[in-house]
Protein backbone atom coordinates (compact mmCIF):
# COMPACT_ATOMS: atom_id res chain seq x y z
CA UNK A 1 7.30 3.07 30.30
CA UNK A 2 9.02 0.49 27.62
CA UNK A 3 12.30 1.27 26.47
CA UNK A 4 10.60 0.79 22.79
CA UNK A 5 13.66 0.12 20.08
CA UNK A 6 14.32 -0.81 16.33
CA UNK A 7 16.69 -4.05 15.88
CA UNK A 8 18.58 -4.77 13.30
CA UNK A 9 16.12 -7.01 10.99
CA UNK A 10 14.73 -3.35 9.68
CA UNK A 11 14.53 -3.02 6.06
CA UNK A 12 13.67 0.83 5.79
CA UNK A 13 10.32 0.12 4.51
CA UNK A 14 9.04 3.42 6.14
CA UNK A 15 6.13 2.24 7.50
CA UNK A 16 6.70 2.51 11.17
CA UNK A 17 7.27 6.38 9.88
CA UNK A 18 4.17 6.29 8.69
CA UNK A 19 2.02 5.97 11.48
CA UNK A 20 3.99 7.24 14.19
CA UNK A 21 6.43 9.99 12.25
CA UNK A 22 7.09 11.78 15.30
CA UNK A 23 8.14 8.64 17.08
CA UNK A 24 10.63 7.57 14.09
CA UNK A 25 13.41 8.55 12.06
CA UNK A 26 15.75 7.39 9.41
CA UNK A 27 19.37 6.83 10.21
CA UNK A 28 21.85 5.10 7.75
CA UNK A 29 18.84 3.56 5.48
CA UNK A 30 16.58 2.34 8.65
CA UNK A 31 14.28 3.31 11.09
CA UNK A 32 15.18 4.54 14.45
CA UNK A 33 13.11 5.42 17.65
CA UNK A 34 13.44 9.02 17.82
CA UNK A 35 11.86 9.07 21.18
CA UNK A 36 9.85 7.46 23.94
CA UNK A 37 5.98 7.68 23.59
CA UNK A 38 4.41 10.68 26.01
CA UNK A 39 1.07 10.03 26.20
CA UNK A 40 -1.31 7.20 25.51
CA UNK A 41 -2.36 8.56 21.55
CA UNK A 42 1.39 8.40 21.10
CA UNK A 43 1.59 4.78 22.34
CA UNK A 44 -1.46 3.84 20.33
CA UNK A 45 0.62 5.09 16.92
CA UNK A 46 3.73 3.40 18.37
CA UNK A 47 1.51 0.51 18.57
CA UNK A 48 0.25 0.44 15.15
CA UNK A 49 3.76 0.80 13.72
CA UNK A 50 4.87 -2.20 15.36
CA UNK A 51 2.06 -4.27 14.73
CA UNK A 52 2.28 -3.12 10.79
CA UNK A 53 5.77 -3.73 10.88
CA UNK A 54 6.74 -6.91 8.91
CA UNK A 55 10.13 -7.88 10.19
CA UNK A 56 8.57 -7.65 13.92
CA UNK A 57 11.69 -5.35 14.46
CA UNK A 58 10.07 -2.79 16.48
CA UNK A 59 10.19 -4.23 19.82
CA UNK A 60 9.36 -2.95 23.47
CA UNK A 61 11.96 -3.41 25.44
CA UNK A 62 12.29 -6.70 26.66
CA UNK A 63 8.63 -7.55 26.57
CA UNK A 64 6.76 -8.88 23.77
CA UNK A 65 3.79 -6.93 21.92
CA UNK A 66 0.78 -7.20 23.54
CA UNK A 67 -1.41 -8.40 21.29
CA UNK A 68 -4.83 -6.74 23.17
CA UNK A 69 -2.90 -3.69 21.84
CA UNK A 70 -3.21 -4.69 18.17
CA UNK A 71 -5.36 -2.05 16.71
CA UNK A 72 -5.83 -3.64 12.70
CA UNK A 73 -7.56 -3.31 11.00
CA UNK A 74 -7.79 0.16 11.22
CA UNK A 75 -10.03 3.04 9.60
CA UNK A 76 -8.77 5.46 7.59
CA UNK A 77 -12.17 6.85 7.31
CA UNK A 78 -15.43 5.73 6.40
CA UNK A 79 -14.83 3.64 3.58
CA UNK A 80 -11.45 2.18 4.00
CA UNK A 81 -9.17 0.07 6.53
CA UNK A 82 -5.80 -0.12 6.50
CA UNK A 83 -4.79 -4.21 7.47
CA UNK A 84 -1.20 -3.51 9.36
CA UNK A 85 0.54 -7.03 9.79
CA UNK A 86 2.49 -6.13 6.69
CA UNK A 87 3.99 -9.36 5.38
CA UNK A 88 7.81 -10.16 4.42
CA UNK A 89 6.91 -11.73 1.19
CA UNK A 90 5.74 -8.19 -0.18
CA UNK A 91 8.93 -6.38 0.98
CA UNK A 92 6.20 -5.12 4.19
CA UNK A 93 4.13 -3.38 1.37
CA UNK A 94 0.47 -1.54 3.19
CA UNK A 95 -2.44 -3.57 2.30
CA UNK A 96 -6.27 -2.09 2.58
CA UNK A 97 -9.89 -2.94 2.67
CA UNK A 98 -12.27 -1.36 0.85
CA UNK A 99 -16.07 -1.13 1.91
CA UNK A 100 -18.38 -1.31 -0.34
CA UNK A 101 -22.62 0.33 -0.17
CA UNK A 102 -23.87 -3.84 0.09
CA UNK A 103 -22.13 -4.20 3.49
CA UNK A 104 -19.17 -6.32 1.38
CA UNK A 105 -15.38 -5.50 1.04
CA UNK A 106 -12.49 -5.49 -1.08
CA UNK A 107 -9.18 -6.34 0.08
CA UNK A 108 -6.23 -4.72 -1.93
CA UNK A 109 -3.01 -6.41 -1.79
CA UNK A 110 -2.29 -8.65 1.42
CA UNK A 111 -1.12 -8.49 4.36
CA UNK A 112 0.62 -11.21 5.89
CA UNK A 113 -1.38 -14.66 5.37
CA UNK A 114 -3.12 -16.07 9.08
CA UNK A 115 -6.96 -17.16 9.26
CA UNK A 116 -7.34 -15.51 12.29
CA UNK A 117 -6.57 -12.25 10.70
CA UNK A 118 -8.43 -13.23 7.79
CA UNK A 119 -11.81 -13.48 9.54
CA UNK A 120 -10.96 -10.47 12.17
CA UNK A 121 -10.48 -8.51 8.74
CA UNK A 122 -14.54 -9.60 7.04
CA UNK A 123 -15.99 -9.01 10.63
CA UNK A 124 -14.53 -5.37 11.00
CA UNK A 125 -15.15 -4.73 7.16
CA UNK A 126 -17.61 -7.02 5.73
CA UNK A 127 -17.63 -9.94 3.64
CA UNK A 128 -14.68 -9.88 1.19
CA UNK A 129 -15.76 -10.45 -2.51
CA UNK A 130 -12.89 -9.57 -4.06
CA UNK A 131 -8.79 -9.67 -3.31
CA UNK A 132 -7.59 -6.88 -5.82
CA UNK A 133 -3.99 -7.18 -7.09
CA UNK A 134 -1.77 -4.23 -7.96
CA UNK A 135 1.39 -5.91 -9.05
CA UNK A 136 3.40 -8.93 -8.60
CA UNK A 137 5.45 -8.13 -5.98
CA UNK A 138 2.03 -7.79 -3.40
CA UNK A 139 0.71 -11.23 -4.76
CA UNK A 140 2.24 -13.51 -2.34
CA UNK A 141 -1.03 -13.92 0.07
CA UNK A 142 -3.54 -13.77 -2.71
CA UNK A 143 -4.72 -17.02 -3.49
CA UNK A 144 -4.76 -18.00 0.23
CA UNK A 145 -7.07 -15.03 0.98
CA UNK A 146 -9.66 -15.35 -1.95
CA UNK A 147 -10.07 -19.06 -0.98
CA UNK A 148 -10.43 -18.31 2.45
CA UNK A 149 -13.48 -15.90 1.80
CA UNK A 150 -14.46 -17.55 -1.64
CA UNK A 151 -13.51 -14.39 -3.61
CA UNK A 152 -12.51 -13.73 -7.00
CA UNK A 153 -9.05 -12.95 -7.34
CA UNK A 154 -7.74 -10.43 -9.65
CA UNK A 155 -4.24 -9.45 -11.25
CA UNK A 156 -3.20 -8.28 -14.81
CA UNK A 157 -1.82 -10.62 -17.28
CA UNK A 158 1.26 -8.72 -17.50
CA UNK A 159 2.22 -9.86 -14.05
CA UNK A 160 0.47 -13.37 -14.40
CA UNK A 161 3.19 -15.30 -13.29
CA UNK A 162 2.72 -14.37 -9.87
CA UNK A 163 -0.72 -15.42 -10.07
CA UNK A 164 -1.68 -18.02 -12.82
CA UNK A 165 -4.50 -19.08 -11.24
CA UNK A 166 -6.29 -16.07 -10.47
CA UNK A 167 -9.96 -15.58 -11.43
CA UNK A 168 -10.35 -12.38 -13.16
CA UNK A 169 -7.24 -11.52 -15.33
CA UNK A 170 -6.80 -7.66 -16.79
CA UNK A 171 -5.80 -7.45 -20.21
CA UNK A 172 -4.64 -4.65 -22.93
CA UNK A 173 -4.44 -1.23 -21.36
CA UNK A 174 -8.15 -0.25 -21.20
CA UNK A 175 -10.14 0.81 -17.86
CA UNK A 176 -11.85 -2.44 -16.70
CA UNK A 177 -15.23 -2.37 -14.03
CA UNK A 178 -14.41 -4.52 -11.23
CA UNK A 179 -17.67 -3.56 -9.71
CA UNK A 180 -19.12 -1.25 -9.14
CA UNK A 181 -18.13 2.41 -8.16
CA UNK A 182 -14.90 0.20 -8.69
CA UNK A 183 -11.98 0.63 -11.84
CA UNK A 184 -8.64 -1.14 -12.70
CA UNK A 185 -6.36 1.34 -14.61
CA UNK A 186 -3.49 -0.65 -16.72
CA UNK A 187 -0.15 1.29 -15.47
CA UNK A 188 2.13 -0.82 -16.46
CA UNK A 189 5.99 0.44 -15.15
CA UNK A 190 6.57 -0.20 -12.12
CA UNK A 191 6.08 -3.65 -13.26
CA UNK A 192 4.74 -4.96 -16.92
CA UNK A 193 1.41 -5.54 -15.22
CA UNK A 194 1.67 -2.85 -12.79
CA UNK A 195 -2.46 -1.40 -12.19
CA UNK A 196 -4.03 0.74 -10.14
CA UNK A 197 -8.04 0.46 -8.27
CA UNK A 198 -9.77 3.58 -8.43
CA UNK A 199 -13.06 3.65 -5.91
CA UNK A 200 -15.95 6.06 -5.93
CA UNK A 201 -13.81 8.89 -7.14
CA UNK A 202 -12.46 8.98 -3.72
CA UNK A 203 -9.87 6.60 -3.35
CA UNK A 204 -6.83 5.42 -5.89
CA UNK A 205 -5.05 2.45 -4.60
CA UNK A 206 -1.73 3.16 -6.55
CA UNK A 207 0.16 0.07 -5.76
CA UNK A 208 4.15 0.55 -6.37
CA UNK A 209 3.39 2.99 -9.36
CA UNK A 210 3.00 6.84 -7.21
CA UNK A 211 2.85 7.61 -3.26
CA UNK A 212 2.72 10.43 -1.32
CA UNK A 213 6.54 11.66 -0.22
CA UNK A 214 6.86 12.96 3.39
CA UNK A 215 10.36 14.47 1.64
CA UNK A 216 9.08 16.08 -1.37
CA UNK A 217 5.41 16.60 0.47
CA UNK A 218 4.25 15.77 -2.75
CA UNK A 219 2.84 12.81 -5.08
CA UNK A 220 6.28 10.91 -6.50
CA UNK A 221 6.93 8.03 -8.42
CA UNK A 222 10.10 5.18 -6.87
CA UNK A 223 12.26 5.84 -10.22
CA UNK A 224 15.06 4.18 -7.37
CA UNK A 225 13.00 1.29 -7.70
CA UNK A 226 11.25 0.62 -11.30
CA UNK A 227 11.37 -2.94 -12.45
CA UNK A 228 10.32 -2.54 -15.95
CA UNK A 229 10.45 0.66 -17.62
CA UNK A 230 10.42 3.69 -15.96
CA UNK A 231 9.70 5.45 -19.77
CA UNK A 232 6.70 2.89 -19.71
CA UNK A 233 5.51 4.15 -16.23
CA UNK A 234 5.64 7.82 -17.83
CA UNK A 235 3.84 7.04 -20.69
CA UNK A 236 1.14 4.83 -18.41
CA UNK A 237 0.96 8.23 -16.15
CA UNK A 238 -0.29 10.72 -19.64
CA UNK A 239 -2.13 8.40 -20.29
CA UNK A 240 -4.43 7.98 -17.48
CA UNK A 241 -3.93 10.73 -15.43
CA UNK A 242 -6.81 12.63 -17.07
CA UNK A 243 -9.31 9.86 -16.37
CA UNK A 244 -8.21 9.73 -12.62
CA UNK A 245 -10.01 11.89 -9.51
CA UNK A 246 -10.04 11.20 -6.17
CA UNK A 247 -9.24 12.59 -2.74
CA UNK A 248 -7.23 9.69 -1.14
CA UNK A 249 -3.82 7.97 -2.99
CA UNK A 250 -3.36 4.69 -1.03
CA UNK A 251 0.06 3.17 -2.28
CA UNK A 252 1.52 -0.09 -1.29
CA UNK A 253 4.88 1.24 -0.42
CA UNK A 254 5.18 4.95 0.55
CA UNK A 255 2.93 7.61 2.36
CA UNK A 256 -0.88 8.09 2.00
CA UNK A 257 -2.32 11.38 2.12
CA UNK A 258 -5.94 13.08 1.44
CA UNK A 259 -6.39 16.22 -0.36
CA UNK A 260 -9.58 18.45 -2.19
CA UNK A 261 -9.75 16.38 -5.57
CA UNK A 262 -8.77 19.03 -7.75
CA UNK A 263 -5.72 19.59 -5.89
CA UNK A 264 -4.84 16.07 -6.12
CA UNK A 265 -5.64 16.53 -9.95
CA UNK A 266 -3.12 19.35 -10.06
CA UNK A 267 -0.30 17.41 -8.01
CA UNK A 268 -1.05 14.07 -10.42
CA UNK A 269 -0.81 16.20 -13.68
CA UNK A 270 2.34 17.61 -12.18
CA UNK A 271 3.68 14.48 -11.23
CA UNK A 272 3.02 13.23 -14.89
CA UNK A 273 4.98 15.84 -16.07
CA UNK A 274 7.89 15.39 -14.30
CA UNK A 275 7.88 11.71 -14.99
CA UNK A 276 8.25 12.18 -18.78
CA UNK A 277 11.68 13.71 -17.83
CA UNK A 278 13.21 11.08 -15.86
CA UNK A 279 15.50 8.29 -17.33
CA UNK A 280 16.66 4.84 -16.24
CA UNK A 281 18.97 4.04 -13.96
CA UNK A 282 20.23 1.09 -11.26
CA UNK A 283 17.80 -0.11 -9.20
CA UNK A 284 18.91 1.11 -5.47
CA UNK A 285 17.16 0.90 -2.42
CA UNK A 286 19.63 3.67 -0.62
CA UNK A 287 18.01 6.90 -2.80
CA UNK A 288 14.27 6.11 -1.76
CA UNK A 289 13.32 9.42 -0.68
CA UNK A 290 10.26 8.37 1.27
């Protein structure tokens, strides 16, 4: 058995907790192997941490990953993959594929730019139409993978700058059809031009703006880490959080987590109105409660 270990390059990004949180804990603001894998289900989510992990700081013992072991992109369920190979340039933020009823995809956000990824990622989900932004801070990979597949590339025009030559710009703070069974929801907060993809009334890829909190176990907005206004992100969250449903919130940074749709309703609504009670305050990493 490896002698599996977290180096020093770890930025506390949580994923590896994310797939493997029995394998992983947090100690002084990084992750830490709590134990060894026991059994070969373990090793698979051991496996998918480190392969997700964007520093490459998960590391089994002296060997190198095996990359026959790689197991992204990976299904979340039916609909949607989850990419791994989180990238450096989006602070290791989760990127996803979305399938859609014509046999095409969706990719939102990236995950770290290769071509061999790129194609391994259409072949598992389909061709990819469409590279969906949420913010500027998951834009780095964007243009690379839209030219790659020939897909329209989208990002709001409060975040432009990150992407002045995308294809399809959001504007204002109305609901736009990216296609169909498919929404962009203006939430600016997070960032000016923060948004969030909303997919058959199942999914809600929420970006940086809400996540699912392992601490909390409950739907939570990074007021730790709000760029722009965190009053803004309050006021984008009464705004839309009537229009939203869905069972599945898929965030960039943060945990994901499925529940019954009008329990997610409940939690969102909640979540709202706790948000219109928080004020500003110093960005810090340290008070992440992921």
């Amino acid at each position: 058995m490896d002698d599996w270990y977290v180096d020093d390059r770890c930025t506390n990004c949580d994923v590896a907790r994310q797939f493997a949180p029995e394998l992983f804990e947090e100690v002084d603001h990084r992750s830490k192997v709590l134990r060894q894998p026991e059994n070969e289900e373990e090793a698979r989510r051991l496996h998918a941490a480190a392969f997700a992990c964007h520093t490459r700081s998960i590391r089994p013992g002296s060997r190198k990953l095996d990359p026959v072991l790689d197991p992204f992109p990976m299904a979340l369920d039916d609909g949607v993959l989850i990419c791994g190979h989180n990238s450096t340039h989006t602070a290791g933020a989760n990127a996803y594929l979305l399938r859609r009823p014509s046999g095409t995809s969706m990719m939102i956000d990236t995950p770290r730019w290769n071509p061999g990824l790129a194609d391994r990622y259409a072949t598992a989900a389909g061709p990819v139409t469409d590279v969906l932004l949420t913010h500027r801070d998951h834009a780095a990979h964007g243009r690379r993978y839209a030219d790659h597949y020939g897909a329209r590339l989208w990002i709001h025009e409060g975040d432009l700058e990150a992407a002045p030559d995308a294809d399809r710009v959001v504007r204002g703070l109305d609901p736009v059809e990216v296609g169909e069974g498919v929404t962009v929801h203006p939430l600016p907060g997070h960032t000016e031009g923060s948004v969030l993809y909303l997919a058959d009334d199942r999914y809600c890829f929420s970006g940086d703006s809400f996540h699912w909190s392992r601490t909390t176990r409950d739907l939570e907005v990074v007021d730790a880490v709000t760029w722009y206004s965190i009053e803004e992100q309050a006021a984008s969250l009464a705004r839309t959080a009537g229009k939203l449903r869905f069972e599945w919130v898929l965030p960039g940074h943060g945990d994901r987590k499925r529940l019954d749709a009008d329990e997610m309703s409940r939690r969102l609504h909640a979540l709202t109105e706790r948000a219109a009670l928080l004020r500003p305050r110093p960005v810090d990493f340290t008070a992440v409660r992921w």
